[in-house]
C-alpha atoms as a PDB file:
ATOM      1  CA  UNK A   1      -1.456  15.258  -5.585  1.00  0.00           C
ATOM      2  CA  UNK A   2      -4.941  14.518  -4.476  1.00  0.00           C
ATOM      3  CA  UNK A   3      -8.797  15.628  -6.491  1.00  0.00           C
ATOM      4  CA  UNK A   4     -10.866  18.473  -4.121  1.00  0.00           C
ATOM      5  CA  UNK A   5     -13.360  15.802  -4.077  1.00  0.00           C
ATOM      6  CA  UNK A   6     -15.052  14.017  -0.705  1.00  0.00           C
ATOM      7  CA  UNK A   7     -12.943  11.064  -0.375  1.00  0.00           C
ATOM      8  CA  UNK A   8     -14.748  10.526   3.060  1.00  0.00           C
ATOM      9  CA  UNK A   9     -17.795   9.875   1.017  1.00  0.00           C
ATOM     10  CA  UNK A  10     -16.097   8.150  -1.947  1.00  0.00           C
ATOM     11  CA  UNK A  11     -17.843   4.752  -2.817  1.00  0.00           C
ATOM     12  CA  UNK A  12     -18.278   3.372   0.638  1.00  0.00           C
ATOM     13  CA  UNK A  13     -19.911  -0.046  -0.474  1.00  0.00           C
ATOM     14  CA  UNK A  14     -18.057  -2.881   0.150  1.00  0.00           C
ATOM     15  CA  UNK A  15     -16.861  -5.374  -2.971  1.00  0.00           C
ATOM     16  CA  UNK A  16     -20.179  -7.280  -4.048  1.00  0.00           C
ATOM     17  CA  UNK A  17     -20.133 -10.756  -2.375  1.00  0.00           C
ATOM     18  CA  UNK A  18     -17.088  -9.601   0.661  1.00  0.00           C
ATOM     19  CA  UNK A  19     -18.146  -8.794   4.391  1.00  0.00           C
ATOM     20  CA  UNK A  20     -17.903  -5.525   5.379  1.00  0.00           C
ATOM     21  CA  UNK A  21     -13.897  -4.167   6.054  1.00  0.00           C
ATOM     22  CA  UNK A  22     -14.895  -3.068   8.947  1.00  0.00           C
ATOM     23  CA  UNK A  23     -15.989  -6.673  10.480  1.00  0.00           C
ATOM     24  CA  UNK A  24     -12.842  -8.245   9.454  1.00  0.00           C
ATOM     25  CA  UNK A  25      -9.758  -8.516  11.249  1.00  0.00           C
ATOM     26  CA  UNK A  26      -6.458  -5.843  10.507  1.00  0.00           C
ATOM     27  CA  UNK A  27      -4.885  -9.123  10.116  1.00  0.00           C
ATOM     28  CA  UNK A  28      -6.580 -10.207   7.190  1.00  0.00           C
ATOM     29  CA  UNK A  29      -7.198  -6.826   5.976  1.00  0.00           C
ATOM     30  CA  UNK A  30      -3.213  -6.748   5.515  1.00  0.00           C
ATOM     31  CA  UNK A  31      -3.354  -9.914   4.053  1.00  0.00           C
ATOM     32  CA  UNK A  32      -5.412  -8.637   1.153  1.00  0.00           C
ATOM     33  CA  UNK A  33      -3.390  -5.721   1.195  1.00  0.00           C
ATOM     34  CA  UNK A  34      -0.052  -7.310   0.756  1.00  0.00           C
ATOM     35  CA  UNK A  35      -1.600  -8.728  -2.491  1.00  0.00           C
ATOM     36  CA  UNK A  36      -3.828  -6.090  -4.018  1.00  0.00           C
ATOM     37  CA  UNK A  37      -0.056  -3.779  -3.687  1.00  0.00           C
ATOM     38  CA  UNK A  38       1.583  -6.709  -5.235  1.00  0.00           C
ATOM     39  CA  UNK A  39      -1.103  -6.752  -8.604  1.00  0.00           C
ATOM     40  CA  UNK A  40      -0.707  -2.863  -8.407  1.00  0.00           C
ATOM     41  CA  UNK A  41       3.182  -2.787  -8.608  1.00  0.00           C
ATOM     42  CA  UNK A  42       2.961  -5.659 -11.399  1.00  0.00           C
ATOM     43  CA  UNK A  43       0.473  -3.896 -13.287  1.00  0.00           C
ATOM     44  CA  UNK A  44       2.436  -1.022 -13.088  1.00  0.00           C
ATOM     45  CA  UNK A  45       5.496  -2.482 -14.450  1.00  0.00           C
ATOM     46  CA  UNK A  46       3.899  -3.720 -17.160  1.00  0.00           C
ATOM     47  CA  UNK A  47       2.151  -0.548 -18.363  1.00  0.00           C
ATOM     48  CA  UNK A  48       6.243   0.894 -18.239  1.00  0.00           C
ATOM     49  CA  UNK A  49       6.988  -2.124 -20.772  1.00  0.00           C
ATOM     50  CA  UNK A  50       8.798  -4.395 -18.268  1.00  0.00           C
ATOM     51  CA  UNK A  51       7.846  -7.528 -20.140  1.00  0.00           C
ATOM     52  CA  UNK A  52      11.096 -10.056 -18.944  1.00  0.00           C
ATOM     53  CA  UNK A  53      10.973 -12.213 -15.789  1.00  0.00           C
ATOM     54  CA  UNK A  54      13.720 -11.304 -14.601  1.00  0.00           C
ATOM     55  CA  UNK A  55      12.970  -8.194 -14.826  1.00  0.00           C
ATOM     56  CA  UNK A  56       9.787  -7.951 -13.555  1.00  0.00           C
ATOM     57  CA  UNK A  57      10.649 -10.009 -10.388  1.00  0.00           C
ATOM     58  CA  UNK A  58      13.610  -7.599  -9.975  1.00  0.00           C
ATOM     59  CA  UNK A  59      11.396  -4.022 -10.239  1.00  0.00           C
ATOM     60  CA  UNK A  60       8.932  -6.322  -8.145  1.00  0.00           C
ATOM     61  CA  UNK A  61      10.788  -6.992  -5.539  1.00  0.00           C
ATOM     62  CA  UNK A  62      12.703  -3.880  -4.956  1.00  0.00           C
ATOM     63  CA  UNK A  63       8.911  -2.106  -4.523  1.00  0.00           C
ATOM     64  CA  UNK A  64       6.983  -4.754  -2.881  1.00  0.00           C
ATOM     65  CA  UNK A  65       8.929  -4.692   0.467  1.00  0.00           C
ATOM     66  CA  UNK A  66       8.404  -3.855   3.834  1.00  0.00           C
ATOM     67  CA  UNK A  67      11.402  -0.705   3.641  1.00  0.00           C
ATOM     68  CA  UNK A  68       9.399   0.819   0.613  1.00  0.00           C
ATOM     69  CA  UNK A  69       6.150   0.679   1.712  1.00  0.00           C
ATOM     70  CA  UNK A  70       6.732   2.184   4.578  1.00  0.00           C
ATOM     71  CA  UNK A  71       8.399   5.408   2.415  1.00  0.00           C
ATOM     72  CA  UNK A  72       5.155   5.191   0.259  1.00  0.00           C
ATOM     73  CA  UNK A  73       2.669   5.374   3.717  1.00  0.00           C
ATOM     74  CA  UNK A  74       5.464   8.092   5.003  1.00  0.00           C
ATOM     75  CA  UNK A  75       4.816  10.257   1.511  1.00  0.00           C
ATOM     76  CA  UNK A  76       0.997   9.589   1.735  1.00  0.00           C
ATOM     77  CA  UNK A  77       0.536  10.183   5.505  1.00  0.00           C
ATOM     78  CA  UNK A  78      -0.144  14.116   5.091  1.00  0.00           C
ATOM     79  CA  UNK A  79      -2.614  13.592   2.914  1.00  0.00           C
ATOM     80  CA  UNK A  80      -4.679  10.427   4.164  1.00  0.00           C
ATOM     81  CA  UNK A  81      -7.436  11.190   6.321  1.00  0.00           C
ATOM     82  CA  UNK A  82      -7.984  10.480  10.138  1.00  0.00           C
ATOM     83  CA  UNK A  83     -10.514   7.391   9.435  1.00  0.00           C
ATOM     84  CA  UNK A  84      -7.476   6.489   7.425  1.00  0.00           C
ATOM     85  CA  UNK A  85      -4.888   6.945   9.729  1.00  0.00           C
ATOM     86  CA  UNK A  86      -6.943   4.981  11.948  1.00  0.00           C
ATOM     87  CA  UNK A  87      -6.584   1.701   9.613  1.00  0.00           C
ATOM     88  CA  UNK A  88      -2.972   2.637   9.202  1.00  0.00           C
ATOM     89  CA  UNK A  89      -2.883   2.417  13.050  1.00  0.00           C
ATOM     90  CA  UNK A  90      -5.250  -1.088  13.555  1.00  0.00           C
ATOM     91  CA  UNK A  91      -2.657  -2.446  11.531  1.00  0.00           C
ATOM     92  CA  UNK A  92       0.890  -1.040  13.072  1.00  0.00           C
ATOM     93  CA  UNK A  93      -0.584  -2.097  16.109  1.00  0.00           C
ATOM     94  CA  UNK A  94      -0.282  -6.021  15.380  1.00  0.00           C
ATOM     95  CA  UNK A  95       2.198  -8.529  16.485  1.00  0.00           C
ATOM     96  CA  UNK A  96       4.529  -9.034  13.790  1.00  0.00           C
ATOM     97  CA  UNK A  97       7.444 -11.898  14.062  1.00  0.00           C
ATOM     98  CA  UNK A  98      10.600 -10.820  12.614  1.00  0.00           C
ATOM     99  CA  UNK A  99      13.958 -12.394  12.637  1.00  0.00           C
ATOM    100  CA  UNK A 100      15.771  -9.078  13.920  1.00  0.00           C
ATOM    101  CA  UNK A 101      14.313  -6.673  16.708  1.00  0.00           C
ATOM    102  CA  UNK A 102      15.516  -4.003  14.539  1.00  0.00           C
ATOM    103  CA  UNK A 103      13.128  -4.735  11.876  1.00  0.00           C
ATOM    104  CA  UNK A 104      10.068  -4.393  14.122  1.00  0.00           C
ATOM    105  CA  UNK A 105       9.170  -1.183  13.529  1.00  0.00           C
ATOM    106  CA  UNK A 106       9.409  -1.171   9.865  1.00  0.00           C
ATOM    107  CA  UNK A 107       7.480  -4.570   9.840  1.00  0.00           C
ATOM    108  CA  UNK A 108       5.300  -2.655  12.027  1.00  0.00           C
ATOM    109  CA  UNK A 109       4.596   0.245   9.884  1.00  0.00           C
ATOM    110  CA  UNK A 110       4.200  -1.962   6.724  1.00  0.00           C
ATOM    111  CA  UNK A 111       1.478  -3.705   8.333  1.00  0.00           C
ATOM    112  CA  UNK A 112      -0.533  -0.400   8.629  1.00  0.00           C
ATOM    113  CA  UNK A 113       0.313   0.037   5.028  1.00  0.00           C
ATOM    114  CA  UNK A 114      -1.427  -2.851   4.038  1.00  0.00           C
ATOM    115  CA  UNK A 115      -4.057  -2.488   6.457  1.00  0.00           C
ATOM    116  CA  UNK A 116      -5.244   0.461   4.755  1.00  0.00           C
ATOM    117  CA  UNK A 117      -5.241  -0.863   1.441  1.00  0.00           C
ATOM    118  CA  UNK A 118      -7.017  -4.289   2.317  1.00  0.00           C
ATOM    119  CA  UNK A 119      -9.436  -1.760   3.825  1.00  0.00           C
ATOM    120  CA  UNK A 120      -9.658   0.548   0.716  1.00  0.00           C
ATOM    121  CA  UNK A 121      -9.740  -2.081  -1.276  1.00  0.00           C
ATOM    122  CA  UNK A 122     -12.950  -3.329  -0.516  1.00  0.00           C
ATOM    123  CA  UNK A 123     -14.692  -0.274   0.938  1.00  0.00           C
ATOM    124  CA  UNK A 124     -13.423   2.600  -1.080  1.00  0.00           C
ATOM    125  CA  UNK A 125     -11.997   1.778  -3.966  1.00  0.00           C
ATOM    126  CA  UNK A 126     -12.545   5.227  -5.665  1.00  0.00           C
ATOM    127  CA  UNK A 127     -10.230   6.286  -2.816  1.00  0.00           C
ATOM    128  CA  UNK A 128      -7.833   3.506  -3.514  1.00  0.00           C
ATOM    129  CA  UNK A 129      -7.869   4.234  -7.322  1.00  0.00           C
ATOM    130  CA  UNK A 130      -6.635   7.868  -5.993  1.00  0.00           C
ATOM    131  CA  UNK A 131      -3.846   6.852  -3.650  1.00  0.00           C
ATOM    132  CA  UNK A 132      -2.420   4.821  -6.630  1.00  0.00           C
ATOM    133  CA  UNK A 133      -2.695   7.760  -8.887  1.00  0.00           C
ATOM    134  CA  UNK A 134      -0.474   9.796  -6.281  1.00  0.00           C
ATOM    135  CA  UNK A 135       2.113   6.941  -5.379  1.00  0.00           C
ATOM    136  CA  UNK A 136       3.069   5.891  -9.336  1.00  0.00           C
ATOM    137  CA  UNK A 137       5.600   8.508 -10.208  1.00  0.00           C
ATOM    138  CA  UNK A 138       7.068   7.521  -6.741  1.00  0.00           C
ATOM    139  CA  UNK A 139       7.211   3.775  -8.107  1.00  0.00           C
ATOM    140  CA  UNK A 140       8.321   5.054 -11.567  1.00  0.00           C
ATOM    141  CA  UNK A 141      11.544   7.185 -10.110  1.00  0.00           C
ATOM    142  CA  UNK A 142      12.722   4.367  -8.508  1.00  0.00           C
ATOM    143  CA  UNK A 143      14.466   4.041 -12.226  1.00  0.00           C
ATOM    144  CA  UNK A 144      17.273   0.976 -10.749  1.00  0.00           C
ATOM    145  CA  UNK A 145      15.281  -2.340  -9.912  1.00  0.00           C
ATOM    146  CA  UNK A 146      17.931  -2.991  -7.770  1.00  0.00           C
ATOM    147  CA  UNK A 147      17.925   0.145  -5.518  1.00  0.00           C
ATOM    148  CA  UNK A 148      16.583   1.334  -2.387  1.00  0.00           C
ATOM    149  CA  UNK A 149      13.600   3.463  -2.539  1.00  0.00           C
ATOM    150  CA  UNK A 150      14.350   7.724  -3.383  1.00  0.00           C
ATOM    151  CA  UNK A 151      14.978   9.821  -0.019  1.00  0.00           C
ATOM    152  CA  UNK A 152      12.462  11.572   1.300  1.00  0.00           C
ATOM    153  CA  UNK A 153      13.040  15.348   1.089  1.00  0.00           C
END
């Protein structure tokens, strides 16, 4: 799934002109997160040929939720490293505000998600460009736009 390269050491400079990730706030981190997963799933679908709006909302929407990012961080999680797991954690720990208690921890969970990649994002985007790699096939069985994400074996 993953290069036997140092992805500890993987282009650690942060995006020209952008503060340092690690003087920003998880909160804002996930922010940028949420959208650089959005461009990621829409580039995706495009590269598969998904060229109608409706479409494209539909295999849009049915990836870039809270319930299937939390299946892609539970499928990464193995391989992510502790500094990682860290960001993942900055970001599950932050008040979210969801209409039904039950939802919490998944909101929770997604957060960390997009923590990490807000994170990667502008500090190691060689490390980024490798969790994509890993998690497209995952986005590409998900062959019904209007299904839930595949079980976890």
């Amino acid at each position: 799934m993953f290069d036997n390269h140092d992805p500890e050491n993987a282009n650690t400079k942060p995006a020209e002109g952008l503060p340092d990730p690690e003087n920003i706030h998880p909160r804002v981190l996930a922010h940028l997160g949420d959208g650089v997963f959005d461009l990621f799933v829409r580039e995706t679908a495009l590269k598969q040929g998904i060229q109608q709006a409706g479409t494209l909302h539909r295999y849009t929407t049915s990836r870039v939720n809270a319930q299937f990012q939390v299946f892609l961080l539970d499928t990464l999680t193995p391989h992510l490293l502790e500094s990682e797991l860290e960001w993942v954690r900055r970001g599950r720990n932050l008040p979210v505000s969801t209409g039904r208690r039950s939802q919490h921890n998944i909101h929770r969970q997604a957060t960390g998600f997009e923590t990490l990649l807000g994170y990667l994002y502008l500090k190691k985007p060689d490390r980024l460009q490798e969790l994509w790699h890993a998690i497209t096939p995952l986005l590409s069985e998900l062959k019904s736009v209007d299904s839930s994400p595949p079980a976890a074996d």
